[in-house]
C-alpha atoms as a PDB file:
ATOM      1  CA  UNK A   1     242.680  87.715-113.353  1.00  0.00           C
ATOM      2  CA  UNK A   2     246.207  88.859-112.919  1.00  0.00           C
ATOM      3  CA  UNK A   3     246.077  90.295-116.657  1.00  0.00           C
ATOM      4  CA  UNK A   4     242.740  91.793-116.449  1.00  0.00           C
ATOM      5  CA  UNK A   5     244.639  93.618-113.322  1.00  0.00           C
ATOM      6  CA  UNK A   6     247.529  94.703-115.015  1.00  0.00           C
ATOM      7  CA  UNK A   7     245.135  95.968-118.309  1.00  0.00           C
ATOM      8  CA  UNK A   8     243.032  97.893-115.445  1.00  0.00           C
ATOM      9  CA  UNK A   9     246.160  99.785-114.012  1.00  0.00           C
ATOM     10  CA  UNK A  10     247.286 100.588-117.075  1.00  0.00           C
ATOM     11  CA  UNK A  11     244.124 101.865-118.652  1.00  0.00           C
ATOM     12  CA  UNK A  12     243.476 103.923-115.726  1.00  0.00           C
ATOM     13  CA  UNK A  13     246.920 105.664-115.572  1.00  0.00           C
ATOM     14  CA  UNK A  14     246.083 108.196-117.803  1.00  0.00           C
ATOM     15  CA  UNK A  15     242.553 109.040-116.171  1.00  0.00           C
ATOM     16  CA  UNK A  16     244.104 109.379-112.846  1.00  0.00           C
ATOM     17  CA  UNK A  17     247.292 111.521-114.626  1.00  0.00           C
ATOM     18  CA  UNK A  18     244.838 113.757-116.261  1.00  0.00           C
ATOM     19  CA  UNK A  19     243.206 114.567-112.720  1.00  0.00           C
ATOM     20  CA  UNK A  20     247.055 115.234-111.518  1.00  0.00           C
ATOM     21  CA  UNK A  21     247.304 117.714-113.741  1.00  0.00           C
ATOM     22  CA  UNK A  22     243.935 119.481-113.396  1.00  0.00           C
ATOM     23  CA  UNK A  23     244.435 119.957-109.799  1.00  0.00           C
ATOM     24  CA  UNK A  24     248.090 121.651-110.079  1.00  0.00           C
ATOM     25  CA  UNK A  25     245.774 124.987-111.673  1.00  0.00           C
ATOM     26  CA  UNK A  26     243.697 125.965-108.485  1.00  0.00           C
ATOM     27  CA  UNK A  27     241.835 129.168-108.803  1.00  0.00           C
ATOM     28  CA  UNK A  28     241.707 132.193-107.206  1.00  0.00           C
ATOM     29  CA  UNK A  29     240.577 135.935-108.230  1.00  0.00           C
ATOM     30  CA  UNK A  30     241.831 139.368-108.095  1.00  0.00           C
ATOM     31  CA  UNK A  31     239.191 142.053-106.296  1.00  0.00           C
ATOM     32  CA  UNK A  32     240.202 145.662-108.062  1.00  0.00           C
ATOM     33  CA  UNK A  33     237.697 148.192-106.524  1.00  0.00           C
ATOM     34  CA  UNK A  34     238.250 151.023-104.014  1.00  0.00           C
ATOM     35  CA  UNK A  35     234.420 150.867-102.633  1.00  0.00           C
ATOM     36  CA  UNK A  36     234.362 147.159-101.945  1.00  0.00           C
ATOM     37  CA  UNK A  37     231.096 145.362-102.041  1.00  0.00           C
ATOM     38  CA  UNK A  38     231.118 141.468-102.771  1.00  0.00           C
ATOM     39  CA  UNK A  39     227.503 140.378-103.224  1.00  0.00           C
ATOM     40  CA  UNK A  40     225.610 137.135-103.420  1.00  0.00           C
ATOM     41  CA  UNK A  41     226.835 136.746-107.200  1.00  0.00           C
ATOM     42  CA  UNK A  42     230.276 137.036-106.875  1.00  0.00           C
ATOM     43  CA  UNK A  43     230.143 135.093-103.398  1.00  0.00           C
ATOM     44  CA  UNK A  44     228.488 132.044-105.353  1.00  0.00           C
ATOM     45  CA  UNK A  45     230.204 131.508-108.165  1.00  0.00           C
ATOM     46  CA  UNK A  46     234.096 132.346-106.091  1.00  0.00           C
ATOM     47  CA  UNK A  47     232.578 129.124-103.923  1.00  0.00           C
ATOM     48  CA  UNK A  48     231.437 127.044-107.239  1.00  0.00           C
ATOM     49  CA  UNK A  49     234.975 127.695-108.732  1.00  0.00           C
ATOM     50  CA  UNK A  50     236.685 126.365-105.473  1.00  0.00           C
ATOM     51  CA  UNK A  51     238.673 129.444-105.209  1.00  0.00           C
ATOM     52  CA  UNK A  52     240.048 130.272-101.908  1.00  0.00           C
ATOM     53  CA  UNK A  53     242.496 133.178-101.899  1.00  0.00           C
ATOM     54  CA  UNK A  54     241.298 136.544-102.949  1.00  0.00           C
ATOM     55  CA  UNK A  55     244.015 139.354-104.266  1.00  0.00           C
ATOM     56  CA  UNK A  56     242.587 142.311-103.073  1.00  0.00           C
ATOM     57  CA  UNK A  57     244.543 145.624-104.156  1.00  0.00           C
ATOM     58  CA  UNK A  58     244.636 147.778-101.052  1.00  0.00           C
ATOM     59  CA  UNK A  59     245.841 151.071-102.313  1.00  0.00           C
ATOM     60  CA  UNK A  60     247.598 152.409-105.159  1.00  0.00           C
ATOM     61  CA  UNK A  61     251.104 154.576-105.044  1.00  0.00           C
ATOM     62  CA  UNK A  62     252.161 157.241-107.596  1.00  0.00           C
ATOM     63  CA  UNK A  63     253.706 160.710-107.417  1.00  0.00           C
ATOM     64  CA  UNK A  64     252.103 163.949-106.564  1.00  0.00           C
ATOM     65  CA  UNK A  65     254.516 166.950-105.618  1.00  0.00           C
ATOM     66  CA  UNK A  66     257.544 164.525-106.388  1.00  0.00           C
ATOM     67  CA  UNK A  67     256.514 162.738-103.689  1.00  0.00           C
ATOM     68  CA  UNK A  68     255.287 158.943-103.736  1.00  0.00           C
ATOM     69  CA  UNK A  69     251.523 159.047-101.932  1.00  0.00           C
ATOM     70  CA  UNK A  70     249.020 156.609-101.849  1.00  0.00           C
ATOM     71  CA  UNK A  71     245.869 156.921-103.865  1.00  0.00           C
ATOM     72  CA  UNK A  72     242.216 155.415-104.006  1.00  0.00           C
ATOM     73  CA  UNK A  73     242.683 153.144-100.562  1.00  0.00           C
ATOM     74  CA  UNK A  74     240.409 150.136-100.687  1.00  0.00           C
ATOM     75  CA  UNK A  75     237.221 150.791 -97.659  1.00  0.00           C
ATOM     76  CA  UNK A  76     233.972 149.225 -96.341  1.00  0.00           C
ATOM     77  CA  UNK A  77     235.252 145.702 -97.680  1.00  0.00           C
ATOM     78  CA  UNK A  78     233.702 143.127 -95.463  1.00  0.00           C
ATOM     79  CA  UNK A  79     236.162 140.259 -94.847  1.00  0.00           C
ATOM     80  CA  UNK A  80     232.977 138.091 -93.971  1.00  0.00           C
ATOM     81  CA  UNK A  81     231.712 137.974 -97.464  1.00  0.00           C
ATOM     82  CA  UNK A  82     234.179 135.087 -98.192  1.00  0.00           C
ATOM     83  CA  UNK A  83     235.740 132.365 -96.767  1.00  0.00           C
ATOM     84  CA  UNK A  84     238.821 132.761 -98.276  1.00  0.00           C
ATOM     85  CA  UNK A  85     242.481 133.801 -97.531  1.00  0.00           C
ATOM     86  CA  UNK A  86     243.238 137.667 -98.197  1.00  0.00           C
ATOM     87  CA  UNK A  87     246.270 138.820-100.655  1.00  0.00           C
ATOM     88  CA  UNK A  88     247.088 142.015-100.268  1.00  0.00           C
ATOM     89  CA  UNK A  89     248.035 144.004-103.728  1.00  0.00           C
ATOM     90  CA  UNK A  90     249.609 147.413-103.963  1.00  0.00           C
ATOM     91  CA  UNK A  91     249.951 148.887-107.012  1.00  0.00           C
ATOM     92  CA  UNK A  92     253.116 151.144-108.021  1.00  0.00           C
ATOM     93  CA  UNK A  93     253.656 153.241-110.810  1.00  0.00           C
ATOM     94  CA  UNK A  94     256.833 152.858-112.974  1.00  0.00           C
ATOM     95  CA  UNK A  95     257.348 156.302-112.217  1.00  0.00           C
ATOM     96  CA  UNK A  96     257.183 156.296-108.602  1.00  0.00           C
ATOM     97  CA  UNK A  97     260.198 153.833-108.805  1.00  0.00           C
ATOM     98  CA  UNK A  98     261.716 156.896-111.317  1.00  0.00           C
ATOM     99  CA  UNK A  99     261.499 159.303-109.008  1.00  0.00           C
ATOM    100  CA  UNK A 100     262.656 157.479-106.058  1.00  0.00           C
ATOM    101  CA  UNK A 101     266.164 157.374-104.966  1.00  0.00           C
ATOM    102  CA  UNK A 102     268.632 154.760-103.830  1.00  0.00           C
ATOM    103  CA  UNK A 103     268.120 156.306-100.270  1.00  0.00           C
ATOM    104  CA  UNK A 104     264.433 156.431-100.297  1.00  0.00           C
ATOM    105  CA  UNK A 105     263.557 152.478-101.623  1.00  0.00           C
ATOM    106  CA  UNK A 106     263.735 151.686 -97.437  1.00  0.00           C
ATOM    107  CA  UNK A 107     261.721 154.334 -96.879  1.00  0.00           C
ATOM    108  CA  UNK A 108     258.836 154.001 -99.361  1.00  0.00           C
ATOM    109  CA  UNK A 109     258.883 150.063 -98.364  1.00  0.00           C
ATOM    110  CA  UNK A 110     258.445 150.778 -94.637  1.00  0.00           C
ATOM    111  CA  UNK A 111     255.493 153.277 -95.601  1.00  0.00           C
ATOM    112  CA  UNK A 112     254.045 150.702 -98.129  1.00  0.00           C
ATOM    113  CA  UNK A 113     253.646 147.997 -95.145  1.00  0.00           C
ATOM    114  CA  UNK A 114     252.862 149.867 -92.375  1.00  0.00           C
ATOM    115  CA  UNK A 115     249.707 151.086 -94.670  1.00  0.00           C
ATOM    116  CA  UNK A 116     249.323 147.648 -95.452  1.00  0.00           C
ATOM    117  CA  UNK A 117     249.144 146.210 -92.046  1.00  0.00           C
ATOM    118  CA  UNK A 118     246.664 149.788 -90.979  1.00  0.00           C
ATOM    119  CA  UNK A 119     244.602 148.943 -93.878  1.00  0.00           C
ATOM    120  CA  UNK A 120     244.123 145.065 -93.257  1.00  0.00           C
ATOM    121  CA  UNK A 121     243.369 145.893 -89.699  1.00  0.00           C
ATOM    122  CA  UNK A 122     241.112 148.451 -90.173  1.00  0.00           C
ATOM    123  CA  UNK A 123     239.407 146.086 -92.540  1.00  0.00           C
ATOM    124  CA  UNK A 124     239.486 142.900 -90.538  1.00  0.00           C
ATOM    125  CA  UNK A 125     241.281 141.192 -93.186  1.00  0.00           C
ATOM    126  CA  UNK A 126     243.585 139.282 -91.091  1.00  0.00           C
ATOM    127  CA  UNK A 127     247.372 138.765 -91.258  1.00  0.00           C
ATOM    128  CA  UNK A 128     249.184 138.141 -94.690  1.00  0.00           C
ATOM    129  CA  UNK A 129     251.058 135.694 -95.312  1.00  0.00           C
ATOM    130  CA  UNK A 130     252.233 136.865 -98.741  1.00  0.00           C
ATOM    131  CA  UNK A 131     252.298 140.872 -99.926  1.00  0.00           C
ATOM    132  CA  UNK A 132     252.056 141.701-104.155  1.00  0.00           C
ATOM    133  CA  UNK A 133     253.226 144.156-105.505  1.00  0.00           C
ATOM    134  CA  UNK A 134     251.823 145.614-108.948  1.00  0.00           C
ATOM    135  CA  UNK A 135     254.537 147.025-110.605  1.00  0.00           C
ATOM    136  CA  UNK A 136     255.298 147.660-114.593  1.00  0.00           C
ATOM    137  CA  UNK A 137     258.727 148.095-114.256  1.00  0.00           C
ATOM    138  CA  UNK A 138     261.637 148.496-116.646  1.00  0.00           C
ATOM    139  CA  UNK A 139     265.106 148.514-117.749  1.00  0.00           C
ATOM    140  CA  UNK A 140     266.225 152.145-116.117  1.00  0.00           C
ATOM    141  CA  UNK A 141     263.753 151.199-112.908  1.00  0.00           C
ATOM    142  CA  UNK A 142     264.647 147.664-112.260  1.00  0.00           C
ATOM    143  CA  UNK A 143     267.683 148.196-109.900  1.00  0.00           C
ATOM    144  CA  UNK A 144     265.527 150.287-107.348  1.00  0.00           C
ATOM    145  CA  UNK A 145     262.202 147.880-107.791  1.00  0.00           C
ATOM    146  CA  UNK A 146     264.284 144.895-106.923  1.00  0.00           C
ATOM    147  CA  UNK A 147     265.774 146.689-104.091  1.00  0.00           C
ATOM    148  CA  UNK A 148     262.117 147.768-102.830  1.00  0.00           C
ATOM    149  CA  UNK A 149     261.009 144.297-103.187  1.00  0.00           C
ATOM    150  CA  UNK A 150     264.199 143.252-100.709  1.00  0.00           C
ATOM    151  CA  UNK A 151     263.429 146.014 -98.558  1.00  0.00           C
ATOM    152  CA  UNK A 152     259.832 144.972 -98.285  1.00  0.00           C
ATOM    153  CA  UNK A 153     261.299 141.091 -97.267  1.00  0.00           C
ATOM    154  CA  UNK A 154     263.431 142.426 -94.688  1.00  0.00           C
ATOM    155  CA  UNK A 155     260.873 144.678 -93.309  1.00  0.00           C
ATOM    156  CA  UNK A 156     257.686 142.636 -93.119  1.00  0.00           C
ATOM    157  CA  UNK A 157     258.947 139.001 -92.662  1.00  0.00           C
ATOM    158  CA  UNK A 158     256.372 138.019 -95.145  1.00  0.00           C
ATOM    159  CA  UNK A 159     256.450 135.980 -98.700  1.00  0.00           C
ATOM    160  CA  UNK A 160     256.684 138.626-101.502  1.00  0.00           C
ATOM    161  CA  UNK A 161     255.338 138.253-104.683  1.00  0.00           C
ATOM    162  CA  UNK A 162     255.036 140.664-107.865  1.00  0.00           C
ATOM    163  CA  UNK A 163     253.513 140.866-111.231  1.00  0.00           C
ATOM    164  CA  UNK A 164     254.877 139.772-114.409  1.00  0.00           C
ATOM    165  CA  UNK A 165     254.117 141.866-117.337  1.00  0.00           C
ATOM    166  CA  UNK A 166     254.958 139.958-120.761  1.00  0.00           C
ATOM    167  CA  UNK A 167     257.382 142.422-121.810  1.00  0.00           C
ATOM    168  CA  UNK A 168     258.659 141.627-118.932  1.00  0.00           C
ATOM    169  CA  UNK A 169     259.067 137.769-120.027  1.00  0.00           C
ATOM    170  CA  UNK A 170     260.371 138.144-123.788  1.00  0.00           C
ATOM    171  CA  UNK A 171     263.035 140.879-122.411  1.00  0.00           C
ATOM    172  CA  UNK A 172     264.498 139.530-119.496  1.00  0.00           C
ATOM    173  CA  UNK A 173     267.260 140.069-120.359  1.00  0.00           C
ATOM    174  CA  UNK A 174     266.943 144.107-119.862  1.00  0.00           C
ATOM    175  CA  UNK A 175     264.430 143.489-117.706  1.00  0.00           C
ATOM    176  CA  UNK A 176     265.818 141.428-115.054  1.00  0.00           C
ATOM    177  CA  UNK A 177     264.768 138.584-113.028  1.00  0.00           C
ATOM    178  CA  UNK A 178     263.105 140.264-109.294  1.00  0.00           C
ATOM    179  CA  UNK A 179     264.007 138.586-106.111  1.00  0.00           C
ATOM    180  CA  UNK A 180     260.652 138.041-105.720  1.00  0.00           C
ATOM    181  CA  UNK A 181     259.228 134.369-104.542  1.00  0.00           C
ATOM    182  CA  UNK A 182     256.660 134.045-106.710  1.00  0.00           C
ATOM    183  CA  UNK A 183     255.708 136.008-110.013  1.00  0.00           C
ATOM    184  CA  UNK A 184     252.014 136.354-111.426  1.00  0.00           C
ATOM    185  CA  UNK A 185     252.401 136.509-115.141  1.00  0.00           C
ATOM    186  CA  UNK A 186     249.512 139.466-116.507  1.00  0.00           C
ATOM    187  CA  UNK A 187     248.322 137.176-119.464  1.00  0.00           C
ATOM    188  CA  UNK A 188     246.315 140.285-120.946  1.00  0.00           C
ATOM    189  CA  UNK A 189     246.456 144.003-122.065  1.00  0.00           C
ATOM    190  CA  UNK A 190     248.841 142.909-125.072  1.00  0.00           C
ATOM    191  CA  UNK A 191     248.207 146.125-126.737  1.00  0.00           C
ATOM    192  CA  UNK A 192     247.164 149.920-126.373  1.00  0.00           C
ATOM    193  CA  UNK A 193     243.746 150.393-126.531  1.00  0.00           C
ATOM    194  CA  UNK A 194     243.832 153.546-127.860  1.00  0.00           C
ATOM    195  CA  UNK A 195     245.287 151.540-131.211  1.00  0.00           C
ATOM    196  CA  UNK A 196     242.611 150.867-133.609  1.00  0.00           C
ATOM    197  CA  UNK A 197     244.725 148.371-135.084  1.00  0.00           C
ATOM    198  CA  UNK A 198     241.855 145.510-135.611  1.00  0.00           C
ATOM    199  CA  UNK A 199     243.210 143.520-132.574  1.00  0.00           C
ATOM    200  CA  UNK A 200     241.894 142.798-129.300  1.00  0.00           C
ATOM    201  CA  UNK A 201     243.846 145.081-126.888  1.00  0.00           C
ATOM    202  CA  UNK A 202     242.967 143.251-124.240  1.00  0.00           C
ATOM    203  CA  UNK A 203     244.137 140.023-125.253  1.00  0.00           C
ATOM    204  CA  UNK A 204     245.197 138.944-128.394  1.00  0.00           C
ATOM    205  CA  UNK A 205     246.603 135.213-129.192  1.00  0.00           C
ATOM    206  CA  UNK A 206     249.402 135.744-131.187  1.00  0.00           C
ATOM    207  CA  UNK A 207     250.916 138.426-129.811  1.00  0.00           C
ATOM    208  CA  UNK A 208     250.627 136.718-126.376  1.00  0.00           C
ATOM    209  CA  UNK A 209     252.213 133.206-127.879  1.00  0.00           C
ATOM    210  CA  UNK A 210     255.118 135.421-129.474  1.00  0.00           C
ATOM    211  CA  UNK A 211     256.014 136.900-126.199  1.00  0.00           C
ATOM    212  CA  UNK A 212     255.284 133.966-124.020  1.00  0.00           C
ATOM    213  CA  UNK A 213     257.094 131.104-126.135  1.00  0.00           C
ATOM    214  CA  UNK A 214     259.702 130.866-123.469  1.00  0.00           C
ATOM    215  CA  UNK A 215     257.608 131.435-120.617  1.00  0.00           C
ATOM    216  CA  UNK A 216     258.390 127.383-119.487  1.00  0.00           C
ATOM    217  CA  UNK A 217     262.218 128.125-118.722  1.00  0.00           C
ATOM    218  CA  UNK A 218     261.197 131.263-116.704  1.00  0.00           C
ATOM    219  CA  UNK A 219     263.219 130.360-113.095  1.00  0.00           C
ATOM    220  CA  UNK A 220     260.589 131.862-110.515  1.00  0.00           C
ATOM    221  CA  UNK A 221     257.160 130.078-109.272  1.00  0.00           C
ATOM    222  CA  UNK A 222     254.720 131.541-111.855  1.00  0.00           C
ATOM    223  CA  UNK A 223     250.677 131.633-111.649  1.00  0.00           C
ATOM    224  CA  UNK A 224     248.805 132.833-114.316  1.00  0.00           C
ATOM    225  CA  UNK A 225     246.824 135.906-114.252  1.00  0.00           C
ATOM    226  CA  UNK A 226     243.714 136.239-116.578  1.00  0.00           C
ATOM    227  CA  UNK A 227     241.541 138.394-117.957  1.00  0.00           C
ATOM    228  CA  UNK A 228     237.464 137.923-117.397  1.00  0.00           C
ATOM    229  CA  UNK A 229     236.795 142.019-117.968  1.00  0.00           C
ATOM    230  CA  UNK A 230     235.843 144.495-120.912  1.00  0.00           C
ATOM    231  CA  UNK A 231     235.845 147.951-121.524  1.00  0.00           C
ATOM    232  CA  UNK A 232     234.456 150.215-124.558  1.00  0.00           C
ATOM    233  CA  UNK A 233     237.227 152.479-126.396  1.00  0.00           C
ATOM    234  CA  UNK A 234     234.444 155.739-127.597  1.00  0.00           C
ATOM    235  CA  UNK A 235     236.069 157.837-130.612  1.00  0.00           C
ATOM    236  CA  UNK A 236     234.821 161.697-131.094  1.00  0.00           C
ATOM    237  CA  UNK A 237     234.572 163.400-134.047  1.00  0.00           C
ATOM    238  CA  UNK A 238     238.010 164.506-134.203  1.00  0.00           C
ATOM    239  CA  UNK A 239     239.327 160.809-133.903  1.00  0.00           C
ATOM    240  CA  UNK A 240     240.185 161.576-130.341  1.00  0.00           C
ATOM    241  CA  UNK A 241     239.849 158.200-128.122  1.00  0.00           C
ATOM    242  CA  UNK A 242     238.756 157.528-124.522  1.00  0.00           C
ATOM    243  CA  UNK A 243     238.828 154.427-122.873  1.00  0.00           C
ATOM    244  CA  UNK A 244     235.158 153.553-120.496  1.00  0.00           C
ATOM    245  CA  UNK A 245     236.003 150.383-118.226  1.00  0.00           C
ATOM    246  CA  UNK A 246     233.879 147.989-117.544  1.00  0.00           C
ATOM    247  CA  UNK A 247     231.127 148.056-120.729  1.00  0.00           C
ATOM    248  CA  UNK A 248     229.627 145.157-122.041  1.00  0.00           C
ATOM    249  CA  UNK A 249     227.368 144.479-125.249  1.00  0.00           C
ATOM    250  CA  UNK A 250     224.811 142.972-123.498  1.00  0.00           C
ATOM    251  CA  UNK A 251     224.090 146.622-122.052  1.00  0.00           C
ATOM    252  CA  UNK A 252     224.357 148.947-125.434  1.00  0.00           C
ATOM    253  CA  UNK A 253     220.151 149.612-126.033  1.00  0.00           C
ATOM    254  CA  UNK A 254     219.615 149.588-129.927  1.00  0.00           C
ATOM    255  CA  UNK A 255     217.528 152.474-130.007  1.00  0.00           C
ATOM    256  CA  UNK A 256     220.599 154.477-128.829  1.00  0.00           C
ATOM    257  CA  UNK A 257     223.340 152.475-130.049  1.00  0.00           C
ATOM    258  CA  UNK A 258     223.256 151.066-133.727  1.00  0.00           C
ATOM    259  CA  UNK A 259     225.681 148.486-134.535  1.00  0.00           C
ATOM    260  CA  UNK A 260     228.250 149.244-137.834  1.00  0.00           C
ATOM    261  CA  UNK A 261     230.103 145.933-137.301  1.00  0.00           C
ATOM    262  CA  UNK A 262     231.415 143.183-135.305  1.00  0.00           C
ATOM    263  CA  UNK A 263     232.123 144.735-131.590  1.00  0.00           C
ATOM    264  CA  UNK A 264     231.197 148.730-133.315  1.00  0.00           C
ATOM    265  CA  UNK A 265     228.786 150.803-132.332  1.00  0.00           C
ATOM    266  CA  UNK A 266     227.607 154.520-133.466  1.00  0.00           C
ATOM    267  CA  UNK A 267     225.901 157.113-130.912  1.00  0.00           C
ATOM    268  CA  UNK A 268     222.351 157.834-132.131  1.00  0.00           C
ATOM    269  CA  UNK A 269     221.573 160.452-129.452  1.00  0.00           C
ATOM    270  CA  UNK A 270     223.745 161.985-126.690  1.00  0.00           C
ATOM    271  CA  UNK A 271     223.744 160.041-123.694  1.00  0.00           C
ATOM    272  CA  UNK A 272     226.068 159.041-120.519  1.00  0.00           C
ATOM    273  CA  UNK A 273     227.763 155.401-120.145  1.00  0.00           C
ATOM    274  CA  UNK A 274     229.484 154.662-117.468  1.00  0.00           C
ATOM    275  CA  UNK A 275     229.467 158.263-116.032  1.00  0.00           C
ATOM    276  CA  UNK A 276     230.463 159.402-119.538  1.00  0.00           C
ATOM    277  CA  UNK A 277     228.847 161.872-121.481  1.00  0.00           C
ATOM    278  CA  UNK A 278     228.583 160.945-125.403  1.00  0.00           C
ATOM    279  CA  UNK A 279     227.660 162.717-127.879  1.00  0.00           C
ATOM    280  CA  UNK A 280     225.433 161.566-131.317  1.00  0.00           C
ATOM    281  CA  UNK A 281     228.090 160.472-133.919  1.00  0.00           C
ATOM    282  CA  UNK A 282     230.558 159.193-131.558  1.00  0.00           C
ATOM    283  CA  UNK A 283     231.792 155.977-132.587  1.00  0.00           C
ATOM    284  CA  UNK A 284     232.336 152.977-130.015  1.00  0.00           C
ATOM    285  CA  UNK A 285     234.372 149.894-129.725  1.00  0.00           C
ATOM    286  CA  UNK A 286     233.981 147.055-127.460  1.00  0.00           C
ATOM    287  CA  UNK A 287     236.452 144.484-126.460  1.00  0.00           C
ATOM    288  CA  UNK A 288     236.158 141.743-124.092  1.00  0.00           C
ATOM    289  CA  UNK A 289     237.495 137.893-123.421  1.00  0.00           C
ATOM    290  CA  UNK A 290     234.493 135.108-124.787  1.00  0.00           C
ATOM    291  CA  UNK A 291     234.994 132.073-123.251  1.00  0.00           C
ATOM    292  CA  UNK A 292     236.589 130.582-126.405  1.00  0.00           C
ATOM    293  CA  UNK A 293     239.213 132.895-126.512  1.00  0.00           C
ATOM    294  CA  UNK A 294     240.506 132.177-122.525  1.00  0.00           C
ATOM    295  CA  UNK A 295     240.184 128.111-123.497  1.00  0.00           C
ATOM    296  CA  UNK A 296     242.923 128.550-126.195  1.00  0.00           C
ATOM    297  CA  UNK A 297     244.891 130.924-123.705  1.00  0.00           C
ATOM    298  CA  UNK A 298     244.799 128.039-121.613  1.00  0.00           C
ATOM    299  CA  UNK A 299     245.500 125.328-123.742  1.00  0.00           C
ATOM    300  CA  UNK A 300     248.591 127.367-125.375  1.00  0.00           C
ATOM    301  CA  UNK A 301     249.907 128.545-121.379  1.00  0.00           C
ATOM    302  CA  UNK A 302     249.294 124.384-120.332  1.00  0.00           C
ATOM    303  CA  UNK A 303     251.268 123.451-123.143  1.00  0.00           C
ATOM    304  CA  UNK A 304     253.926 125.946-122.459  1.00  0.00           C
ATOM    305  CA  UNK A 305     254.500 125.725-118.411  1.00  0.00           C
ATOM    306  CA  UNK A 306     255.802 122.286-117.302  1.00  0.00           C
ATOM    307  CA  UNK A 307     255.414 122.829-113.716  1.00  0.00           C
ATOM    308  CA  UNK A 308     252.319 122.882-111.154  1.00  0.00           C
ATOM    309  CA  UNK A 309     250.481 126.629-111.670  1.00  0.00           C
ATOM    310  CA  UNK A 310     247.117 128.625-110.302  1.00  0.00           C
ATOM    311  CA  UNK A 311     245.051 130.954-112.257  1.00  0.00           C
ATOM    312  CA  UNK A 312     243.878 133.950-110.850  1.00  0.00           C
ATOM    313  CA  UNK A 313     241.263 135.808-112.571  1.00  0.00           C
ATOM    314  CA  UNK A 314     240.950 139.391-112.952  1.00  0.00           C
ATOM    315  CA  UNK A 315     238.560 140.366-111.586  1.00  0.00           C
ATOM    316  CA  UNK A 316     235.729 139.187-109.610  1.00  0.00           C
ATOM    317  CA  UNK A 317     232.649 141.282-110.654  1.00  0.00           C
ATOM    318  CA  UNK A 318     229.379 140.298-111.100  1.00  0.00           C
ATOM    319  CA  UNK A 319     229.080 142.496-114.300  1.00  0.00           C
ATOM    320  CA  UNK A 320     232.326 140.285-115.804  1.00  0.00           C
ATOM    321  CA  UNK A 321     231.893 136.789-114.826  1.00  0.00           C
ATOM    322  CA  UNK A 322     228.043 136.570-115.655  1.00  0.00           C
ATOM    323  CA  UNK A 323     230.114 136.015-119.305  1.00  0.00           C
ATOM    324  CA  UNK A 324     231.375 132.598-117.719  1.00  0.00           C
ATOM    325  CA  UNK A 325     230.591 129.484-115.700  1.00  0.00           C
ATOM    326  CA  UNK A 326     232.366 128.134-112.721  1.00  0.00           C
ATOM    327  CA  UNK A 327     233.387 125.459-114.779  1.00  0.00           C
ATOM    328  CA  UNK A 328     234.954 127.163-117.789  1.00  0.00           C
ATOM    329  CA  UNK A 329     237.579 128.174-115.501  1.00  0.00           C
ATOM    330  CA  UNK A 330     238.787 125.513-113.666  1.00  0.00           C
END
């Protein structure tokens, strides 16, 4: 009896390891629209993924006038949609940070929360706990990022996290390392769109395990964000490129759009997509994330980070994750 115990507890250490290690990668999502409106669809499957923090990007900041002013401020979100816990994002532009001074960092920190705190009021979204900021900075813009970031701290008494573009990773070195708490690695866009170069722009597997092969010794908290969306790249006659978020296959009607190859389209008759107008003998590409191509993401990132991590998926929209089940990522 004694042996068939000791067999037992040793044939069930690895089952119980295994569920260890699944639960250190909780889920949560990103929400990225201006005119919020969570429905039954993305209510369901947020619940069947056992997500419970949402990342919802508030308002954007760039320049206008050489002055940093928000842009596209999130409204008519309805905290009661979800039970969940409410992130706030704020996006920057590199160039905001350019064109702010030493002087100004406090400033544009102190206007940053207090339209934070207006925003998740006026929304009924509750205090935060934590405040992300969205940021693609660089070499010649680090010094005053990091200082915003400390300025934010001081100012809001709150947990401050940032993105974490892979660049970012690969070249920390120039980059720098932010005084941030937490970082949220951007596992996607690995490549301009705009670049007919054959690969997936959106997310691409050996670029991503090139730049990320050292992503284990990276010294701050890391989750993982990744990608669940798709756009269409449409090319006029005169080669000239525009990016259309948010296309899928599934939508392209034959009779208008006749397919030259694998994820390539041509325009049979002008029409709009997306709000777009298109003319006949445009030429379209379309580039998303299947289901096989996050797994190996995954497997590789799993493989790579020795420490507990989340996922949080970008984004949650009805029109994206109808590509996935609950399951697929948990």
């Amino acid at each position: 009896m004694m042996r068939f115990a000791f067999l037992f507890i040793l044939v069930s250490m690895p089952i119980l390891q295994s569920c260890r290690q699944h639960n250190t990668h909780p889920v949560a999502f990103y929400y990225w629209k201006s005119n919020a409106g969570i429905g039954d669809t993305e209510k369901h499957f947020f619940e069947r993924t056992g997500a419970d923090k949402l990342y919802v990007r508030l308002f954007d900041v760039d320049i206008q006038g050489n002055i940093p002013q928000p842009q596209a401020a999130i409204h008519a979100f309805d905290p009661e949609s979800l039970a969940a816990d409410y992130i706030p994002v704020v996006f920057i532009t590199n160039r905001t940070m350019a064109h702010t001074s030493g002087s100004g960092v406090a400033t544009l920190a102190e206007h940053v929360h207090e339209l934070i705190l207006k925003i998740m009021a006026d929304q009924r979204m509750g205090v935060p706990a934590e405040i992300q900021i969205d940021c693609d900075w660089t070499a010649t813009t680090r010094e005053r990022f990091f200082s915003f970031l400390g300025e934010l701290r001081n100012i809001s008494g709150r947990k401050i996290s940032c993105t974490l573009r892979m660049h970012q990773v690969k070249y920390r070195d120039r980059t720098g390392i932010p005084p941030a708490d937490k970082v949220y690695l951007m596992a996607y866009a690995t490549s301009d769109p705009i670049k007919d170069d054959g690969k997936n722009s959106i997310l691409d597997i050996p670029l991503l395990k090139d730049y990320l092969k050292n992503i284990g010794d990276y010294p701050l908290d890391t989750d993982v964000a990744l990608p669940l969306y798709s756009w269409a790249i449409a090319t006029n006659h005169l080669g000239k490129s525009k990016l259309i978020n948010g296309v899928t296959e599934e939508e392209l009607p034959s009779a208008v759009y006749q397919k030259t190859g694998e994820r390539r389209y041509e325009i049979l008759e002008d029409t709009f997509l997306r709000g777009i107008y298109l003319n006949k003998g445009f030429h379209l590409r379309i580039e998303s994330v299947s289901p096989e191509l996050l797994s190996e993401t995954r497997t590789f990132l799993e493989t790579k980070i020795n420490k507990p991590f989340g996922y949080v998926y970008y984004h949650l929209d009805s029109l994206f994750i109808s590509r996935f089940s609950p399951d697929m990522l948990k």
